[in-house]
Protein backbone atom coordinates (compact mmCIF):
# COMPACT_ATOMS: atom_id res chain seq x y z
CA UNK A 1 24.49 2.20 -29.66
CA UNK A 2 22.32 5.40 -30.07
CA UNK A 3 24.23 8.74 -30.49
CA UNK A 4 21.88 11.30 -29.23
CA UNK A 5 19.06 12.22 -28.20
CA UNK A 6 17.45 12.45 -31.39
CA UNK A 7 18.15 9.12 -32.66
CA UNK A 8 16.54 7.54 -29.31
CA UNK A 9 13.94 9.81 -30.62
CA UNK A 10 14.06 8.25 -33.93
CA UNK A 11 14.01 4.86 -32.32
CA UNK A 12 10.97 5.15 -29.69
CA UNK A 13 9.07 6.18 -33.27
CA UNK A 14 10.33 2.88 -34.56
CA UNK A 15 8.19 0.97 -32.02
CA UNK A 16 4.57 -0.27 -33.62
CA UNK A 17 2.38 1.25 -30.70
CA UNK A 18 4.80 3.01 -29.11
CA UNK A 19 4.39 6.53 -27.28
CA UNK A 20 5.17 8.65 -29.68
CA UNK A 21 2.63 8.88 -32.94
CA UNK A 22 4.02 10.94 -36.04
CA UNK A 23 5.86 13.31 -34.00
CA UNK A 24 3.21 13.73 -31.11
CA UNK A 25 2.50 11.94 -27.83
CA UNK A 26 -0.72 9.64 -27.77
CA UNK A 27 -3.29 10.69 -25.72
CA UNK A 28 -6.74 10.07 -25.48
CA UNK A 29 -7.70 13.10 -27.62
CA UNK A 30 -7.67 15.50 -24.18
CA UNK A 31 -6.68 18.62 -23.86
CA UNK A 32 -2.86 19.32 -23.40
CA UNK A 33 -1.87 21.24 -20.01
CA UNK A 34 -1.11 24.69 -22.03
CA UNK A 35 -4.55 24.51 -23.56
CA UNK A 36 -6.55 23.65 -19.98
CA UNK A 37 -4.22 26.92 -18.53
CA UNK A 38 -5.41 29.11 -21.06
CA UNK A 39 -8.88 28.17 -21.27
CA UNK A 40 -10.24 26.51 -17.97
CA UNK A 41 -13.88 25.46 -19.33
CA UNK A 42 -12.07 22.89 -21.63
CA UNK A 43 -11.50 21.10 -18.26
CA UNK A 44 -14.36 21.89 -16.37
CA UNK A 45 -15.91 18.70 -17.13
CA UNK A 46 -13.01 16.65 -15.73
CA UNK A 47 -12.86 19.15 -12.37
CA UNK A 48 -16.57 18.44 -11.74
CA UNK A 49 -15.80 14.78 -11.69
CA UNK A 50 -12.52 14.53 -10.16
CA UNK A 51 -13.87 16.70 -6.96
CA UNK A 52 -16.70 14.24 -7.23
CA UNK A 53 -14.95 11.62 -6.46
CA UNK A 54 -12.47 12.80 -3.90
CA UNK A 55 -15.97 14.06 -1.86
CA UNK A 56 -16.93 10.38 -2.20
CA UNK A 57 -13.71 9.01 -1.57
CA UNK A 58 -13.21 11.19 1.68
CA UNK A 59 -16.56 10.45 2.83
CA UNK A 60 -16.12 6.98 3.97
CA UNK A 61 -12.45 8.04 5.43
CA UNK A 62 -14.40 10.26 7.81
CA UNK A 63 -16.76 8.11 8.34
CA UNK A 64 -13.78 5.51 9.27
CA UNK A 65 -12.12 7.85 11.89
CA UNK A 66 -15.33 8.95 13.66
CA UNK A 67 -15.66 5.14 14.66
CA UNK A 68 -12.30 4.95 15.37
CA UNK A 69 -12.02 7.79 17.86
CA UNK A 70 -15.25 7.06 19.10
CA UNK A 71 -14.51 3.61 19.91
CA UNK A 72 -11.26 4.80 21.07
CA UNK A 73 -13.12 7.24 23.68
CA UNK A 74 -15.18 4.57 24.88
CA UNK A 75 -12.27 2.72 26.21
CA UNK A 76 -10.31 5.26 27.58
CA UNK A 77 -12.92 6.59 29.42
CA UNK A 78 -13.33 3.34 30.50
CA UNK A 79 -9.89 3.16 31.92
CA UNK A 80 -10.23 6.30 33.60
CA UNK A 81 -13.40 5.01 35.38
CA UNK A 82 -12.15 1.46 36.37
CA UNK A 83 -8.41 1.62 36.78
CA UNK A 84 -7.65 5.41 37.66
CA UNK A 85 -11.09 5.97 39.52
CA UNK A 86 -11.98 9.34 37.88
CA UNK A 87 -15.28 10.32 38.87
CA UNK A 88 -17.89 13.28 37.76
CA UNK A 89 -16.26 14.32 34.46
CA UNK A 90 -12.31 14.02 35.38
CA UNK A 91 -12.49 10.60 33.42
CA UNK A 92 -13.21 12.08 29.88
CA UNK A 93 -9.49 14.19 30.70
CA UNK A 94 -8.02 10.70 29.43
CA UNK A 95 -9.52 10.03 25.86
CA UNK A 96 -9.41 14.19 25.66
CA UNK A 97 -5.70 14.34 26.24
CA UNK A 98 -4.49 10.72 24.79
CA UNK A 99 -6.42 11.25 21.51
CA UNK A 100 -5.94 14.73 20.94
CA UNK A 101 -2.45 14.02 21.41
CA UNK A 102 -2.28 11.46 18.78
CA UNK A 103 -4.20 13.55 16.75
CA UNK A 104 -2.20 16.86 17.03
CA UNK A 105 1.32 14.77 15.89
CA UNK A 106 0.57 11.92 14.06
């Protein structure tokens, strides 16, 4: 049974490619969070990349819900022709309120 804290210390160090090296965590050789605080161009590198890829990431997402609500607004409108019989503009109220609405509070 392990007393303290210490000795689970002690015993994580025990474990051949554990976490802990000699006394410090393994990492890949980065920067710790203290240093990238205190000197942000250490991390500028990893910024430029990581807003890289949320812009890419995003881009198909928006890409994604501009078909959706489009497609969406094709049918209500739709609807508003056929089954309410809306006529000169009064039919785009439907997709305007319904997906605005589901929009607003998701």
């Amino acid at each position: 049974m392990i007393a303290s804290w210490r000795d689970e210390v002690a015993a994580i160090r025990l474990i051949p490619g554990g976490p802990v090296d000699g006394g410090r965590w393994r990492g890949g050789g980065s920067a710790g969070a203290g240093e990238r605080l205190a000197n942000p161009r250490v991390d500028a590198g990893r910024r430029r990349r990581d807003t890289a890829l949320t812009v890419a990431a995003l881009v198909p997402a928006a890409l994604f819900l501009v078909m959706l609500v489009a497609g969406s607004m094709h049918g209500l409108v739709a609807f508003g022709l056929e089954v309410l019989g809306w006529r000169d503009g009064w039919e785009y109220l439907v997709p305007a309120t319904l997906d605005g609405v589901s929009v607003a509070f998701p």
